[in-house]
PDB file of N, CA and C in Angstrom:
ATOM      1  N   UNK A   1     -41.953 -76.914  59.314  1.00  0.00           N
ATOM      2  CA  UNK A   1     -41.280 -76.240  60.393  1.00  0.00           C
ATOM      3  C   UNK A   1     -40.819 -74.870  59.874  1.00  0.00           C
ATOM      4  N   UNK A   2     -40.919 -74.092  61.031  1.00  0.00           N
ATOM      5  CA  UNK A   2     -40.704 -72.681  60.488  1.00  0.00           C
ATOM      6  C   UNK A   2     -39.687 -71.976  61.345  1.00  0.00           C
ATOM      7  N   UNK A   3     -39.008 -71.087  61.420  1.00  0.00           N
ATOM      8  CA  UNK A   3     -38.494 -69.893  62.148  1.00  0.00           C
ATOM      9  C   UNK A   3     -38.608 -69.873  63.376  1.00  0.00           C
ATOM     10  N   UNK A   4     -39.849 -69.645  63.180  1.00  0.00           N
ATOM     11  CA  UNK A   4     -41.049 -68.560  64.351  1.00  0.00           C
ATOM     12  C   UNK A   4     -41.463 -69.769  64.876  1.00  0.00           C
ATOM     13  N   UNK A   5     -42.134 -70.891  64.686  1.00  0.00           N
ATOM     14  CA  UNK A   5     -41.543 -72.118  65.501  1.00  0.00           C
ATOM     15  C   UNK A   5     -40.497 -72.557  66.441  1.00  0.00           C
ATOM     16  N   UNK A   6     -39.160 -72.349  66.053  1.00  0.00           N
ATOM     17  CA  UNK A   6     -37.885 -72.711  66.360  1.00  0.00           C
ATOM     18  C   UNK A   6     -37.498 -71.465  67.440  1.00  0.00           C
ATOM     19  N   UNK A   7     -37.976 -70.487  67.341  1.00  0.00           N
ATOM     20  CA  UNK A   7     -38.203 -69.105  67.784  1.00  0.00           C
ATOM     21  C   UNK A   7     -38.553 -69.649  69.643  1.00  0.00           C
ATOM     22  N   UNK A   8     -39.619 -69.904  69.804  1.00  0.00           N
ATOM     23  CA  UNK A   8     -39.865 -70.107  70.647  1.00  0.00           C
ATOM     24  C   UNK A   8     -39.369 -71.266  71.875  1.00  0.00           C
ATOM     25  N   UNK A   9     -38.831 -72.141  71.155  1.00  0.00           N
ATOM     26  CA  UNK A   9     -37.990 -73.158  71.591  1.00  0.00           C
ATOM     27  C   UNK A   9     -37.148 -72.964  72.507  1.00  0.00           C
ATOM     28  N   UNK A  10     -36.178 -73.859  73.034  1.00  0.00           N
ATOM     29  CA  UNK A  10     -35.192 -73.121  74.358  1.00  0.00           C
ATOM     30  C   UNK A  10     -33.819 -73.974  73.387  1.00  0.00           C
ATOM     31  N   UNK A  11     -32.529 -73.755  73.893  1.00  0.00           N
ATOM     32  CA  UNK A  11     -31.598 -74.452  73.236  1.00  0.00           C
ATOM     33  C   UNK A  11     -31.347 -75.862  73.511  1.00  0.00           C
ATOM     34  N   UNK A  12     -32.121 -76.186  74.348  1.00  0.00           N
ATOM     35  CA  UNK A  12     -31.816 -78.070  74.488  1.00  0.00           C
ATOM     36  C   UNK A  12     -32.643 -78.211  73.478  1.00  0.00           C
ATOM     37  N   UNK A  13     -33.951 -78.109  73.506  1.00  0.00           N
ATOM     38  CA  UNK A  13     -35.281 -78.375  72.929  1.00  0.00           C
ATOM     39  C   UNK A  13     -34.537 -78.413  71.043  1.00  0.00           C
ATOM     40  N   UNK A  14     -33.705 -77.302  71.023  1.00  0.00           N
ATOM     41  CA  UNK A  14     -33.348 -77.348  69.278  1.00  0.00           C
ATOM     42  C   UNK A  14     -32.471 -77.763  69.089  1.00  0.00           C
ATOM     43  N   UNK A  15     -31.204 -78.195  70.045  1.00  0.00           N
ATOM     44  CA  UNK A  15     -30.100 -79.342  69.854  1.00  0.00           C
ATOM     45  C   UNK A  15     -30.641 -80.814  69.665  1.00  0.00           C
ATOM     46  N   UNK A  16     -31.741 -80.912  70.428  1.00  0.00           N
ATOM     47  CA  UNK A  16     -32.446 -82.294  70.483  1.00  0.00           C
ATOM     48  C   UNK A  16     -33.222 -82.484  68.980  1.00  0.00           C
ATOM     49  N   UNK A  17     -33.937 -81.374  68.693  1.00  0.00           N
ATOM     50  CA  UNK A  17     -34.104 -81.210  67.144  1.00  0.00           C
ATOM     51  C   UNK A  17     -33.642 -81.466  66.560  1.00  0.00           C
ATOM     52  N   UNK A  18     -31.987 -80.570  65.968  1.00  0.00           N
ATOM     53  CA  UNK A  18     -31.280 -80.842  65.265  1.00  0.00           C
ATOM     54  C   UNK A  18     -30.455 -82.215  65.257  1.00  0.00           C
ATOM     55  N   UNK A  19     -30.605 -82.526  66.707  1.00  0.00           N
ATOM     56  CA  UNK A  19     -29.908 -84.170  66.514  1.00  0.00           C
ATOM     57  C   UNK A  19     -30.818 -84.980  65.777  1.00  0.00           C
ATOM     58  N   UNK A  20     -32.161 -84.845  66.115  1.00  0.00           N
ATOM     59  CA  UNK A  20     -33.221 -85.920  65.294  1.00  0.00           C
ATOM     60  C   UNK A  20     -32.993 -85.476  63.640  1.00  0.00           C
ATOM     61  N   UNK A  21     -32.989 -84.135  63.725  1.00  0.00           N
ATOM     62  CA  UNK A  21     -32.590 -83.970  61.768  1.00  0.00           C
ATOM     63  C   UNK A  21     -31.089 -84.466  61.169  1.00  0.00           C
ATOM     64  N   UNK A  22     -30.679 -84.988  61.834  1.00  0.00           N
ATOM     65  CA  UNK A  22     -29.060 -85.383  61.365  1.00  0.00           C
ATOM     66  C   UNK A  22     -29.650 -86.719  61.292  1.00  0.00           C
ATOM     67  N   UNK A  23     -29.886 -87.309  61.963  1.00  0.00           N
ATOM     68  CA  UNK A  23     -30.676 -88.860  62.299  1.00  0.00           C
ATOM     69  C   UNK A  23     -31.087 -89.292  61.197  1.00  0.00           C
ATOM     70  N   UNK A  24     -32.180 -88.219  60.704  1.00  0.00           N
ATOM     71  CA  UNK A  24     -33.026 -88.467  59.455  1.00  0.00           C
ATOM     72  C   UNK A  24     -32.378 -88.378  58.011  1.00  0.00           C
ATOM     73  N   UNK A  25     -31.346 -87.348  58.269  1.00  0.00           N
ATOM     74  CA  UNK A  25     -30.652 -87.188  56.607  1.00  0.00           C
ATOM     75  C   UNK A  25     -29.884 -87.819  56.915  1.00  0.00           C
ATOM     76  N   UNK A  26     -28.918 -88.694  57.829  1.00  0.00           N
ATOM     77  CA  UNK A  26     -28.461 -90.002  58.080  1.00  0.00           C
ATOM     78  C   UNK A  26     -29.380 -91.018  56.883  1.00  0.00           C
ATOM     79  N   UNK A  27     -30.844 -91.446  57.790  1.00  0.00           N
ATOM     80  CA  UNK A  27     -31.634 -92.497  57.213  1.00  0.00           C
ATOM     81  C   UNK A  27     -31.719 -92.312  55.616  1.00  0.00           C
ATOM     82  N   UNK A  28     -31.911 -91.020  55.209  1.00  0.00           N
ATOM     83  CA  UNK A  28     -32.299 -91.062  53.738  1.00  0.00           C
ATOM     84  C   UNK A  28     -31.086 -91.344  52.840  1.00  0.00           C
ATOM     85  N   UNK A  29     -29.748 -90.467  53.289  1.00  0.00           N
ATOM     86  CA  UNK A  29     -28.556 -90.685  52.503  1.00  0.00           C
ATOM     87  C   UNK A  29     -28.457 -92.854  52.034  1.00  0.00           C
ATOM     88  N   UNK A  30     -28.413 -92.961  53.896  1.00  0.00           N
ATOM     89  CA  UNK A  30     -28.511 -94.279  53.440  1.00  0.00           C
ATOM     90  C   UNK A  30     -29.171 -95.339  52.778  1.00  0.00           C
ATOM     91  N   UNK A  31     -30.533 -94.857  52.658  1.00  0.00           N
ATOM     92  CA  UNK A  31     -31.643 -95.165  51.715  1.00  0.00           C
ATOM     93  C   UNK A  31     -30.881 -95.200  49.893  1.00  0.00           C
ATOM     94  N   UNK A  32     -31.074 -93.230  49.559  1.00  0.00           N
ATOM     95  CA  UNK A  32     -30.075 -94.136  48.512  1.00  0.00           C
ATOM     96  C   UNK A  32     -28.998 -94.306  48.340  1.00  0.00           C
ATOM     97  N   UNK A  33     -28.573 -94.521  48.746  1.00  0.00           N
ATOM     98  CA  UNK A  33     -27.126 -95.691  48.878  1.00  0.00           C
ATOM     99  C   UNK A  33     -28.042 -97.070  48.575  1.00  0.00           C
ATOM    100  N   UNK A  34     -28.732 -97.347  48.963  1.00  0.00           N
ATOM    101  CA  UNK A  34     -29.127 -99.314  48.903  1.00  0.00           C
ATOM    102  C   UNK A  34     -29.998 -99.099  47.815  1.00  0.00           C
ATOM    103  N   UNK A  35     -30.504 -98.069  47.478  1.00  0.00           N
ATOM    104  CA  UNK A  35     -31.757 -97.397  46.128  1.00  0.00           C
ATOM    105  C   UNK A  35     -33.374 -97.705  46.815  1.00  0.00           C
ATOM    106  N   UNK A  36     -33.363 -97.309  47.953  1.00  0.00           N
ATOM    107  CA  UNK A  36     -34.430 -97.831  48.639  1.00  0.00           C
ATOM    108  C   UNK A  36     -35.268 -96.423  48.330  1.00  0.00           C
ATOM    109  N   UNK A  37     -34.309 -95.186  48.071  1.00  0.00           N
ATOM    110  CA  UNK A  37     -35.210 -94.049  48.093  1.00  0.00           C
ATOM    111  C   UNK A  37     -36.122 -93.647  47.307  1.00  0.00           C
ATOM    112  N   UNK A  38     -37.565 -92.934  48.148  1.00  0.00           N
ATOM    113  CA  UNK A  38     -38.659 -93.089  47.366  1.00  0.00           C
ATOM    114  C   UNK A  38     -38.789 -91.866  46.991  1.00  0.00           C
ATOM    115  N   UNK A  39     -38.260 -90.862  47.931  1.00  0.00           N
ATOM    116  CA  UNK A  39     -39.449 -89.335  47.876  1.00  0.00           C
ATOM    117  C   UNK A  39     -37.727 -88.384  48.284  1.00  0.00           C
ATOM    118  N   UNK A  40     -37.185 -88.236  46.992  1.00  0.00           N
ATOM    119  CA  UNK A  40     -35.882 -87.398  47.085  1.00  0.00           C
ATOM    120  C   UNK A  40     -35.891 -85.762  47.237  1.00  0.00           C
ATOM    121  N   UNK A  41     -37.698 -85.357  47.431  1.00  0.00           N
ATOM    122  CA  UNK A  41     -37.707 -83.980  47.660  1.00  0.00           C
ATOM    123  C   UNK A  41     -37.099 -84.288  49.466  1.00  0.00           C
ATOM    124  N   UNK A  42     -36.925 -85.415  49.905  1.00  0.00           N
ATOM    125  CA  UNK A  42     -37.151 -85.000  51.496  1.00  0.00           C
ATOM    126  C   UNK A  42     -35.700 -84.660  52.316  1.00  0.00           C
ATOM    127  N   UNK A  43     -34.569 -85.326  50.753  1.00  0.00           N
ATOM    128  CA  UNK A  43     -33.251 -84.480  51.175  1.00  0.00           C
ATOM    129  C   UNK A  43     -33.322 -83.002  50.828  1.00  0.00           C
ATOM    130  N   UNK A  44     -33.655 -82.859  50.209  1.00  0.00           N
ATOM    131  CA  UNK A  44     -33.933 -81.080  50.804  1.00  0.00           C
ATOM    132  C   UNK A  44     -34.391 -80.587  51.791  1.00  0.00           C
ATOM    133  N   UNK A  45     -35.853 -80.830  52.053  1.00  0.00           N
ATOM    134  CA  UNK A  45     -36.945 -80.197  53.125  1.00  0.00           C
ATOM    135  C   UNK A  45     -35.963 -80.594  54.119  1.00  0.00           C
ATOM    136  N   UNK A  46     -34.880 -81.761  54.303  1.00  0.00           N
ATOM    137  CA  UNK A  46     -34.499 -81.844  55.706  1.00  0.00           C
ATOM    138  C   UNK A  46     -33.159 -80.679  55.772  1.00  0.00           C
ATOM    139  N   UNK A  47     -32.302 -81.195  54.731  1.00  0.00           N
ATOM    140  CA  UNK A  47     -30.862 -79.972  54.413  1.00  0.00           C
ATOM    141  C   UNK A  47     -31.799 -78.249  54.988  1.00  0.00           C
ATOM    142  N   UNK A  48     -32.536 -77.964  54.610  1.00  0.00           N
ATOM    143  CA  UNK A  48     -33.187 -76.648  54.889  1.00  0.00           C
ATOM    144  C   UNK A  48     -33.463 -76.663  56.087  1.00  0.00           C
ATOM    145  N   UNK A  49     -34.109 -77.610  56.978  1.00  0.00           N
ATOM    146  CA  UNK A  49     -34.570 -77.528  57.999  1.00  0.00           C
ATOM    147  C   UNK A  49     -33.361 -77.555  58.907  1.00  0.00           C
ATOM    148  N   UNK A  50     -32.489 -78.224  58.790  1.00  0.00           N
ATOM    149  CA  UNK A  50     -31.125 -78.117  59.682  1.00  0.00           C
ATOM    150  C   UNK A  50     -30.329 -76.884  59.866  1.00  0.00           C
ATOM    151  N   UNK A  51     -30.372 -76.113  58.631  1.00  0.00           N
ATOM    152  CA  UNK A  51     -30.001 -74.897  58.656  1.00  0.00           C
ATOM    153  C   UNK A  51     -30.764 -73.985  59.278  1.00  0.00           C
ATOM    154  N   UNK A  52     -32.271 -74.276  59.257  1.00  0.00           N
ATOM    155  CA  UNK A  52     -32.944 -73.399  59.998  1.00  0.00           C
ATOM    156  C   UNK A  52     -32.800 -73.361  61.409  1.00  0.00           C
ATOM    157  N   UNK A  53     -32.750 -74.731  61.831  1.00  0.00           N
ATOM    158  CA  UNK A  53     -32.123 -74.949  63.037  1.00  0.00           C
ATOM    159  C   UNK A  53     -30.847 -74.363  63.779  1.00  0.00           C
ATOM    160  N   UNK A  54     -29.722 -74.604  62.766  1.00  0.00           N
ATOM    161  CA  UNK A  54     -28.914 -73.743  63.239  1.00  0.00           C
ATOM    162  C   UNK A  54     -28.894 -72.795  63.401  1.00  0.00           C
ATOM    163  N   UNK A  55     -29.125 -71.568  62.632  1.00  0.00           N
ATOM    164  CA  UNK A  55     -29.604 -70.236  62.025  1.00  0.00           C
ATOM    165  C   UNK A  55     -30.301 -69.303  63.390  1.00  0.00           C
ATOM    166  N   UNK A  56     -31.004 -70.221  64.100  1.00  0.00           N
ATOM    167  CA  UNK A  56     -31.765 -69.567  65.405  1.00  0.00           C
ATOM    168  C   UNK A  56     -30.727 -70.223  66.343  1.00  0.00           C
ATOM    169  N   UNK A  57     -30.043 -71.232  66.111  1.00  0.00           N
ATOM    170  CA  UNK A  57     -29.155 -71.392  68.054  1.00  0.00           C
ATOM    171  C   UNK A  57     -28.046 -70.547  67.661  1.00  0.00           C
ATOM    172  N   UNK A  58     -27.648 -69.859  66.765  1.00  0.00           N
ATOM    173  CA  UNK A  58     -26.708 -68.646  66.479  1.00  0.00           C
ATOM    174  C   UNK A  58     -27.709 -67.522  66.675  1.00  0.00           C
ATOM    175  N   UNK A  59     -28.644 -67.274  66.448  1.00  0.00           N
ATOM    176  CA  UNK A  59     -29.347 -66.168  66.692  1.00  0.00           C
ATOM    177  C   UNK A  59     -29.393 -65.786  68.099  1.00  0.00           C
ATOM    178  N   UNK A  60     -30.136 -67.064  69.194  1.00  0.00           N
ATOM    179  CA  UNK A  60     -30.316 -67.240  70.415  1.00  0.00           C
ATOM    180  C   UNK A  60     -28.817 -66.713  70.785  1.00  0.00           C
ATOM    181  N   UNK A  61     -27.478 -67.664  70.522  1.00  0.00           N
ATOM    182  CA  UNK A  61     -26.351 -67.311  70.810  1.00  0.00           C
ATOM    183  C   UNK A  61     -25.577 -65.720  71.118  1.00  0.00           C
ATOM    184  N   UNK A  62     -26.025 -65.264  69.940  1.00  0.00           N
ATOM    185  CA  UNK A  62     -25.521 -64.132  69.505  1.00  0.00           C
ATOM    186  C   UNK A  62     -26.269 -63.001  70.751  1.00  0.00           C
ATOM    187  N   UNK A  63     -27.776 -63.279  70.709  1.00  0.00           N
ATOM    188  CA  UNK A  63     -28.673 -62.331  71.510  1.00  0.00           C
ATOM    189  C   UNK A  63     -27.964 -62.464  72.825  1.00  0.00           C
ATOM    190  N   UNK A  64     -27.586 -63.760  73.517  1.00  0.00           N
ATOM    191  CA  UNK A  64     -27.179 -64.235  74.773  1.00  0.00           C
ATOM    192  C   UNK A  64     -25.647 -63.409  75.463  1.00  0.00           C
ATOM    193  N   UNK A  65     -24.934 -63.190  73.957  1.00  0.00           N
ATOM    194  CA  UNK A  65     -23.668 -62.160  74.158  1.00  0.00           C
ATOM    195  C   UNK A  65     -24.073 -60.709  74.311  1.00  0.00           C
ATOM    196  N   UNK A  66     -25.001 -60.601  73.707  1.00  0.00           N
ATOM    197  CA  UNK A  66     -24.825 -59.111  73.227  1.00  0.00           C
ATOM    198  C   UNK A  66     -25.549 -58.330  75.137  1.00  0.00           C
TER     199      UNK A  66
END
């Protein structure tokens, strides 16, 4: 997922996003917690992706004031 992806999106479309990415770094935190976790690059790729998420509904935001 990229930017310029997220770019095009509307703000439900990336709240609904970002709820599914909370969901997921939900699932993994809790993963290890029980030591179930397999693939610990994917708390990153998701931590990044949430920010990216945010990053554009402040962008969108900001454009929407100005």
């Amino acid at each position: 997922m990229n930017a310029s992806e997220l770019r095009d999106k509307t703000q439900a479309e990336l709240r609904e996003q970002l709820h599914e990415l909370l969901k997921e770094q939900f699932n993994l935190r809790m993963q290890r917690g029980t030591g179930q976790f397999s693939r610990p690059h994917l708390m990153k790729d998701v931590r990044r992706n949430i920010a990216r998420v945010k990053t554009v509904m402040n962008q969108k935001r900001q454009a929407g004031e100005a």
